[in-house]
Protein backbone atom coordinates (compact mmCIF):
# COMPACT_ATOMS: atom_id res chain seq x y z
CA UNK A 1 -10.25 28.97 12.09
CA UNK A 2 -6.65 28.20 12.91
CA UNK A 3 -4.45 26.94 9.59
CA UNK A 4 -0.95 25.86 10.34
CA UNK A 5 0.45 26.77 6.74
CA UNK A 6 3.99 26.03 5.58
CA UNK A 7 5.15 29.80 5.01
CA UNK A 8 8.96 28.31 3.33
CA UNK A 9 11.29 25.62 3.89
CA UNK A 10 11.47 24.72 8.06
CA UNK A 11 9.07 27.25 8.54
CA UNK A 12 5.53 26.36 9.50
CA UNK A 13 3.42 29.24 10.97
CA UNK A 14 -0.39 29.12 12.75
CA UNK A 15 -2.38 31.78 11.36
CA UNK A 16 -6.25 32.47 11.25
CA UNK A 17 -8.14 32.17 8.15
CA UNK A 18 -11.80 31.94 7.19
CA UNK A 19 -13.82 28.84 8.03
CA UNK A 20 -14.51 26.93 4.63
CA UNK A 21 -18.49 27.00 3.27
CA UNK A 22 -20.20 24.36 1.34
CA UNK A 23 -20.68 24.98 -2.03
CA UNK A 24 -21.57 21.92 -3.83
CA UNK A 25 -24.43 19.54 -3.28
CA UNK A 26 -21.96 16.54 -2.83
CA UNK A 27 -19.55 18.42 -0.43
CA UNK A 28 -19.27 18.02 3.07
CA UNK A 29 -17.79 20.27 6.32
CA UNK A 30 -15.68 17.96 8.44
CA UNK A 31 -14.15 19.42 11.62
CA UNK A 32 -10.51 18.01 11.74
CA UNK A 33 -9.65 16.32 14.90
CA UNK A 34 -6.39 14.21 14.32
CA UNK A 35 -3.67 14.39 11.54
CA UNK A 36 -0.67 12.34 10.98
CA UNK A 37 2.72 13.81 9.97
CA UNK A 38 4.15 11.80 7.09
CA UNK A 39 7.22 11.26 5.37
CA UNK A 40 6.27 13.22 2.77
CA UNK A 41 5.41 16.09 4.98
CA UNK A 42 8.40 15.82 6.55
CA UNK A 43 10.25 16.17 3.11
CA UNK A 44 8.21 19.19 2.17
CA UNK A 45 9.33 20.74 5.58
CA UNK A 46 13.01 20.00 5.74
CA UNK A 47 13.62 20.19 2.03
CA UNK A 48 10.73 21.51 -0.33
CA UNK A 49 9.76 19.83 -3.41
CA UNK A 50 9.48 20.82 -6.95
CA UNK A 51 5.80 20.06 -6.96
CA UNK A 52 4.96 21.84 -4.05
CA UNK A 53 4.16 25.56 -3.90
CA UNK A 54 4.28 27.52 -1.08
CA UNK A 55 2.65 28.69 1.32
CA UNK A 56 1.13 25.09 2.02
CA UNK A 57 -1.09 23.90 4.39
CA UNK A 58 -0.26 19.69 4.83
CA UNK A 59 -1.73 17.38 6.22
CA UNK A 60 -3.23 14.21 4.72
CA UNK A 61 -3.75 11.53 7.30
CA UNK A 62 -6.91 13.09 8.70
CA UNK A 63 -9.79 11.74 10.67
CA UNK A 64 -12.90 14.40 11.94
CA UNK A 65 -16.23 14.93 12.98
CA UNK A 66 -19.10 15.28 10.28
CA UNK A 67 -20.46 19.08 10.85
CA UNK A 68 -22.38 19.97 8.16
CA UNK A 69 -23.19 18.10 4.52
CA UNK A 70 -24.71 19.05 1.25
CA UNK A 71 -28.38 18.57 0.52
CA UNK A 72 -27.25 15.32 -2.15
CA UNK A 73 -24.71 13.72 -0.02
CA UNK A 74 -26.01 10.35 1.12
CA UNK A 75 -23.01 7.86 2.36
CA UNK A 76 -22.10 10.17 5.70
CA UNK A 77 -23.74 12.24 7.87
CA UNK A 78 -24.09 15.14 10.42
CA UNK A 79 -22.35 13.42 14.08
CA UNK A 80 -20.21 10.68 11.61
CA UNK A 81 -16.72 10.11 12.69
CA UNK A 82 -15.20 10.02 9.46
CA UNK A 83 -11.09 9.75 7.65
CA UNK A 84 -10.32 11.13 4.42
CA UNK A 85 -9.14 8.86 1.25
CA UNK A 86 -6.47 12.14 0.27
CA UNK A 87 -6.47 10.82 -3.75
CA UNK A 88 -7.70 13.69 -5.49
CA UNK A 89 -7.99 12.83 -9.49
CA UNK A 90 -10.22 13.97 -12.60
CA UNK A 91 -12.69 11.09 -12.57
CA UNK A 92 -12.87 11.71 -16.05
CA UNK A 93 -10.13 9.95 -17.99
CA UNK A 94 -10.22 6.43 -19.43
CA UNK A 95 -7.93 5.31 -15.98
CA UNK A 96 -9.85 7.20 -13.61
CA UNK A 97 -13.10 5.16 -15.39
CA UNK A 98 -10.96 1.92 -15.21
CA UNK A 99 -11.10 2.50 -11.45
CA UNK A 100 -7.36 3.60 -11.01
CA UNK A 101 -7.67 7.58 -9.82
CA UNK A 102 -4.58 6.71 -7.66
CA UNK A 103 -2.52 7.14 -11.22
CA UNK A 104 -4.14 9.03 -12.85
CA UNK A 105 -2.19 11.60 -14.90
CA UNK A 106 -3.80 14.39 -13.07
CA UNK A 107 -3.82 12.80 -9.73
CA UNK A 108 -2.96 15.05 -6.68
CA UNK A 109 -2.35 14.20 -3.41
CA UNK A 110 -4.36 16.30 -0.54
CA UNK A 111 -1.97 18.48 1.58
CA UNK A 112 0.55 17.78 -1.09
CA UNK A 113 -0.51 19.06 -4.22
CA UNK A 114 -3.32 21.06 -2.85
CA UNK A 115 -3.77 22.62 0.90
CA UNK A 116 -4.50 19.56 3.21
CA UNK A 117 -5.90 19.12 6.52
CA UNK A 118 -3.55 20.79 8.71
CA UNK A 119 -6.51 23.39 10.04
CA UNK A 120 -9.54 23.44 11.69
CA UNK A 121 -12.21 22.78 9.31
CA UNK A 122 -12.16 21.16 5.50
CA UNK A 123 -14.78 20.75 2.73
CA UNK A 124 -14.73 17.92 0.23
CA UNK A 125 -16.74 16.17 -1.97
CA UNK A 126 -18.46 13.17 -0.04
CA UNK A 127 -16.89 10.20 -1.61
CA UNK A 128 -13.87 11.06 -0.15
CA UNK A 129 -14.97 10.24 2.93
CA UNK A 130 -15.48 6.91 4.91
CA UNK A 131 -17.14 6.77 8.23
CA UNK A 132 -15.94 4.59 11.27
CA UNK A 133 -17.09 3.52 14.70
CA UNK A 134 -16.95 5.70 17.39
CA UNK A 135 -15.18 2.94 19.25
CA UNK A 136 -12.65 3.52 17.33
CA UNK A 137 -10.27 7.12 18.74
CA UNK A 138 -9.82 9.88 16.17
CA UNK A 139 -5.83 9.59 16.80
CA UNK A 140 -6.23 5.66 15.93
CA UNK A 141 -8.34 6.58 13.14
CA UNK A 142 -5.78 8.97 11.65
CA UNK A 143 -3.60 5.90 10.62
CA UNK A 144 -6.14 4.72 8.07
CA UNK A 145 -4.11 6.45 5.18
CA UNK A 146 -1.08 4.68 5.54
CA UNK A 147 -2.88 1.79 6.38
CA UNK A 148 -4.82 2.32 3.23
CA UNK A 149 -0.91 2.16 1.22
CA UNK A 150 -0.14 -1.11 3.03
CA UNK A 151 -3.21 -2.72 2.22
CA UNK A 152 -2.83 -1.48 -1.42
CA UNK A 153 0.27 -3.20 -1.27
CA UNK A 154 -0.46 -6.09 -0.36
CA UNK A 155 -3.48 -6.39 -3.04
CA UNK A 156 -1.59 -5.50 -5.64
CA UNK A 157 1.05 -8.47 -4.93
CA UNK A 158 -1.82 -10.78 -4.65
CA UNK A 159 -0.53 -11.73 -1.07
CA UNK A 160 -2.17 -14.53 0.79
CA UNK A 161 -1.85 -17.07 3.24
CA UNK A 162 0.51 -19.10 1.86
CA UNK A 163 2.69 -16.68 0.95
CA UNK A 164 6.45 -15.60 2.86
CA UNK A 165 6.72 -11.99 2.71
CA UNK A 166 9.70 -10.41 3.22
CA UNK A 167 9.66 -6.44 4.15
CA UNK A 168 12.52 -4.21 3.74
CA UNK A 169 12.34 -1.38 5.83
CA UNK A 170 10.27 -0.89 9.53
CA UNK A 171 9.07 2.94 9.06
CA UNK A 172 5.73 4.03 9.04
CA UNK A 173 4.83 1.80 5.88
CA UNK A 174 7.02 -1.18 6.48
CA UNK A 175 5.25 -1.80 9.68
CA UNK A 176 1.61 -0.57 7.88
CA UNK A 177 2.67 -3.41 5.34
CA UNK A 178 3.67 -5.63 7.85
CA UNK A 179 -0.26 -5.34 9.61
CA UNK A 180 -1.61 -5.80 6.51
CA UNK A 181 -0.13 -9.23 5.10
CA UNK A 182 -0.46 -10.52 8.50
CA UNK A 183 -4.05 -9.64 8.21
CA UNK A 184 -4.02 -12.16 5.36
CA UNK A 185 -2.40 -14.64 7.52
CA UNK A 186 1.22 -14.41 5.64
CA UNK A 187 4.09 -15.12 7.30
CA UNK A 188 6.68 -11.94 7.75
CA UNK A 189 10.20 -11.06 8.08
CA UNK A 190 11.01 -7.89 8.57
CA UNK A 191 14.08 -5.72 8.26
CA UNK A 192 15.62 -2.71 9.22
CA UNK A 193 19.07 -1.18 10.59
CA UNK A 194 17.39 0.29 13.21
CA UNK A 195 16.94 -2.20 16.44
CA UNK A 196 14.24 0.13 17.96
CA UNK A 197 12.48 -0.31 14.66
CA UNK A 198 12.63 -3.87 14.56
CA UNK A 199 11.79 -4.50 18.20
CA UNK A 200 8.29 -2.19 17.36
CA UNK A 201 8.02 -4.94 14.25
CA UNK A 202 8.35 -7.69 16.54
CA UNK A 203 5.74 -6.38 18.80
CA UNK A 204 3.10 -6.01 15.34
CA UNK A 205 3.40 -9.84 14.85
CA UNK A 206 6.44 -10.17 12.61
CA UNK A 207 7.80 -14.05 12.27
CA UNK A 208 11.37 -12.80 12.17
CA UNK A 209 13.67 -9.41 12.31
CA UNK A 210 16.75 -9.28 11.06
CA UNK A 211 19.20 -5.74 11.47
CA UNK A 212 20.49 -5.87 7.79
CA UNK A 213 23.32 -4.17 9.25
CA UNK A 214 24.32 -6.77 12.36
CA UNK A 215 23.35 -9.76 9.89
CA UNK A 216 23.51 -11.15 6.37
CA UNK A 217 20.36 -10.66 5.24
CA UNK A 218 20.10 -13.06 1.96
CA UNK A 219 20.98 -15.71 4.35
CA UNK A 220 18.46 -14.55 6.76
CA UNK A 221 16.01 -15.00 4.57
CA UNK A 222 16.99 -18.26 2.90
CA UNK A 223 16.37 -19.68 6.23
CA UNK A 224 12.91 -18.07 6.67
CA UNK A 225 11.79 -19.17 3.22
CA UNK A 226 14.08 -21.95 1.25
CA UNK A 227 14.47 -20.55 -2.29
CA UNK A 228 13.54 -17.12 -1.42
CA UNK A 229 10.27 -15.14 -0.43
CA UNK A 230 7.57 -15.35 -2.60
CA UNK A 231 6.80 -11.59 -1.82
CA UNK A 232 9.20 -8.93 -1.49
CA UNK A 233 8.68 -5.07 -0.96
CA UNK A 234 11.38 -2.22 -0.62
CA UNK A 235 9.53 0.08 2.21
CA UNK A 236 12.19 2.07 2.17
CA UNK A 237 12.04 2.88 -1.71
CA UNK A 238 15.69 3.90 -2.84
CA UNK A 239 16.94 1.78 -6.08
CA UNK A 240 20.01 -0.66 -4.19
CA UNK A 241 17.14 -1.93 -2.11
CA UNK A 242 15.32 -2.73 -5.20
CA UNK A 243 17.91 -4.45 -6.33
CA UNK A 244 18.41 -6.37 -3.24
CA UNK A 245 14.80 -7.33 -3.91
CA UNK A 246 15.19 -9.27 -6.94
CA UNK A 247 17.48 -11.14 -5.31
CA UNK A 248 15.64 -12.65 -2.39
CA UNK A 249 12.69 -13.22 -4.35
CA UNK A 250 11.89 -16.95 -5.41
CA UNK A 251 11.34 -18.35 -9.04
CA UNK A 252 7.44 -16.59 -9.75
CA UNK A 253 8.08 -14.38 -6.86
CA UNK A 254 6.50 -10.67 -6.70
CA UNK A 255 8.37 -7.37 -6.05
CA UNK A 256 6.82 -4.04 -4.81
CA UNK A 257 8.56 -1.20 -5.92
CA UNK A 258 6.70 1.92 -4.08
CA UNK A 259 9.75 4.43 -3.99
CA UNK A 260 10.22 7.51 -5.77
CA UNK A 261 13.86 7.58 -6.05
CA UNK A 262 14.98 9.17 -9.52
CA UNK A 263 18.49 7.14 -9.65
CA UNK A 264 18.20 4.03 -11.91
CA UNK A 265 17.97 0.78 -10.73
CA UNK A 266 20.66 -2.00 -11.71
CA UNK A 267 18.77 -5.05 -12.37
CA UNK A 268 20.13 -7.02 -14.65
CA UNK A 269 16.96 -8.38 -17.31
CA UNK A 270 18.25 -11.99 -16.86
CA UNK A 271 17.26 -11.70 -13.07
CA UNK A 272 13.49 -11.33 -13.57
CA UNK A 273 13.25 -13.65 -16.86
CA UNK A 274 15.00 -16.69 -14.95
CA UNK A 275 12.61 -16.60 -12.29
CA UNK A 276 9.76 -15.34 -13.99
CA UNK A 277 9.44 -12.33 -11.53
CA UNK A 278 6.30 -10.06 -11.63
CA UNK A 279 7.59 -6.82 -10.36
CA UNK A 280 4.51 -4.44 -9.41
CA UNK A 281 4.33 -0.76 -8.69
CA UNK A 282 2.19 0.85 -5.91
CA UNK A 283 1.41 4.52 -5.37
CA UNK A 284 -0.84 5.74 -2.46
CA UNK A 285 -4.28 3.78 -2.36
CA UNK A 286 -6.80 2.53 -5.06
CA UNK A 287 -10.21 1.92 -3.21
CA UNK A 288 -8.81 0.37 -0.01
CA UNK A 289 -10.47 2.57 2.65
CA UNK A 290 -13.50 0.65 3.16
CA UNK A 291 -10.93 -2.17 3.83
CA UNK A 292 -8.92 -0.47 6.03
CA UNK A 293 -11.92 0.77 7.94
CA UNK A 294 -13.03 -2.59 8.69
CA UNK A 295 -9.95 -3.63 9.79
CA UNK A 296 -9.96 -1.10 12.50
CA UNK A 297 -13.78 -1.32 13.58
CA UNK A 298 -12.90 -5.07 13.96
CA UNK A 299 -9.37 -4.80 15.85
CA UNK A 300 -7.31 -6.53 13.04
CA UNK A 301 -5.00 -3.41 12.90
CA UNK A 302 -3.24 -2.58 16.23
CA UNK A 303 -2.97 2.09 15.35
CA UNK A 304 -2.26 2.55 19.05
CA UNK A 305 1.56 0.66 18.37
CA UNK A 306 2.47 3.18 15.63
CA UNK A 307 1.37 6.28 17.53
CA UNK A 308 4.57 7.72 19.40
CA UNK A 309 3.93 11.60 19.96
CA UNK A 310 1.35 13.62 20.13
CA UNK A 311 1.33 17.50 19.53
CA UNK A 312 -1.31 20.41 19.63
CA UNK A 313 -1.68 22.42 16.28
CA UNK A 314 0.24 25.50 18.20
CA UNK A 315 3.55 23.47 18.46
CA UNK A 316 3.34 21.75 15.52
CA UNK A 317 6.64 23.54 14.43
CA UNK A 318 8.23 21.79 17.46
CA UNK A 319 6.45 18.24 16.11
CA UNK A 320 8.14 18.56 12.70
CA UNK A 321 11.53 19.70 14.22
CA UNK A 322 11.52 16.54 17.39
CA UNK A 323 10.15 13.96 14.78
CA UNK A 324 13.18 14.76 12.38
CA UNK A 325 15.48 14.71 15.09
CA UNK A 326 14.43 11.57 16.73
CA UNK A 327 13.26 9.48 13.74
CA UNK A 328 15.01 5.92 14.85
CA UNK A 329 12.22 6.44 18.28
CA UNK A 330 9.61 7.86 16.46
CA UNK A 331 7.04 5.89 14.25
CA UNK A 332 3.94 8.47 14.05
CA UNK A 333 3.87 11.54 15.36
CA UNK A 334 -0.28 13.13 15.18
CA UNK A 335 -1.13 16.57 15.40
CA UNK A 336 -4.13 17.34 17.56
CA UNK A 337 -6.99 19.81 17.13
């Protein structure tokens, strides 16, 4: 089968490996059809990362075609169009048995921590996998993952209806987050320094845009919500914007904080205890596939407006290499098998 494996640092190369067997009762053969380039991929590729040996195959935002299963698995089967929930953990530890694998200390990320999905063929364990409609295209399908972190986000800030939401940032996630608290039936403001970005937002059903870098956005948002948003997330993820957060958050607002940036934050203890902030954390997905999956059998989630490119496995060195260099145009770029 064909592997595209990250060989070092800008470097991905398609070779030919073996095709992977089942070996377990619970596993399951799933021939790969559509995969999403991420951020994080994208990081890997232009930069490395300490956690992240090489060579690597990526590759996490994966839909495919059920082709073979193991003699125990019940929940999918042989002809399923299925996606793959990438949170690999122990299942063993008192927070994996709490029902939080997403943070668990041994958690690893598939195509990350461990080869990924970038090939032609994958085994894994059964519960990983969730099947969807065959109404629904395996390219649309492939945006379940970072649909999954959006809706993960949105659950864990207890969003609702009657909630204003503002989102910082109109990437990938930002407008994932955006889909999901309108799914809710929030109302949304979006922003971004990108126009392209924000027009895209616009076009997902955001209430208002504002280019953070054409406008002020405090007072943006102070006219939106009076007092400040009762929901605010940093989709960007880089401590000033964190910052910026607690600011534009009302008195018992909620903050997301889903970044991984190292530098400390600024925030001043007063800040949160005035207002009685809750400020939450969110890291990949905790159980939101069958969610997400419903969502897109119903139409709720519009996939087809994030997808911008589309690339064959052989030139998947050129996808990496045009999505870096035209990341204001490009929301998600999918590798095709």
């Amino acid at each position: 089968m064909r592997a595209a494996k990250l060989v070092e640092v800008q470097k991905i190369e398609v070779v030919e490996m073996e095709k992977p067997e089942i070996k377990k009762d619970n596993e399951v053969l799933v021939q790969v059809k559509a995969v999403g380039i991420c951020g994080t991929d994208l990081h890997i590729f232009h930069d490395g990362r300490a956690d992240v040996t090489l060579p690597r195959i990526m590759g996490h935002e994966l839909s495919g075609l059920v082709k073979e299963v193991g003699k125990n698995v019940t929940n999918v089967k042989v002809g399923d169009r299925v996606v793959l929930d990438p949170v690999f953990a122990c299942n063993t530890c008192d927070i994996c048995k709490s029902g939080h694998p997403n943070v668990c200390s041994d958690v690893k990320c598939y195509g990350v921590q461990m080869d990924g999905g970038y090939c032609d063929y994958i085994v894994v364990e059964d519960y990983h996998l969730y099947p969807f409609d065959p109404s629904i295209t395996y390219e649309q399908a492939a945006l379940a993952e970072p649909f999954s972190i959006g809706v993960n986000i949105v659950n864990r800030t207890m969003t609702s209806e009657s909630d204003a939401v503002v989102v910082i940032g109109s990437g990938t996630i930002g407008l994932c987050i955006l889909q999901a608290a309108k799914g809710v039936g929030a109302k949304v403001l979006v922003s971004d320094v990108v126009d392209e970005k924000l027009a895209k937002a616009k076009e997902m059903g955001a209430d208002v845009i504002v280019n953070s870098a054409k406008e002020n956005l405090a007072e943006a948002v102070e006219k939106f919500s009076p007092g400040g948003a009762s929901v605010v997330i940093d989709a960007v993820g880089i401590a000033p914007l964190t910052e910026q957060a607690v600011d534009l958050t009302c008195p018992t607002g909620r903050v997301a904080v889903i970044g991984f940036d190292a530098k400390p934050a600024q925030i001043p203890p007063v800040k949160i205890t005035k207002k009685e902030l809750t400020l939450v954390g969110s890291r990949m997905n905790c159980h939101q596939f069958p969610k997400v999956v419903e969502w897109l059998n119903e139409g709720k989630i519009n996939a087809d407006l994030m997808i911008s490119r589309t690339y064959p496995v052989e030139e998947i060195q050129k996808a990496f290499e045009d999505t870096i260099a035209n990341g204001k145009d490009i929301v998600k770029t999918l590798i095709t098998f």
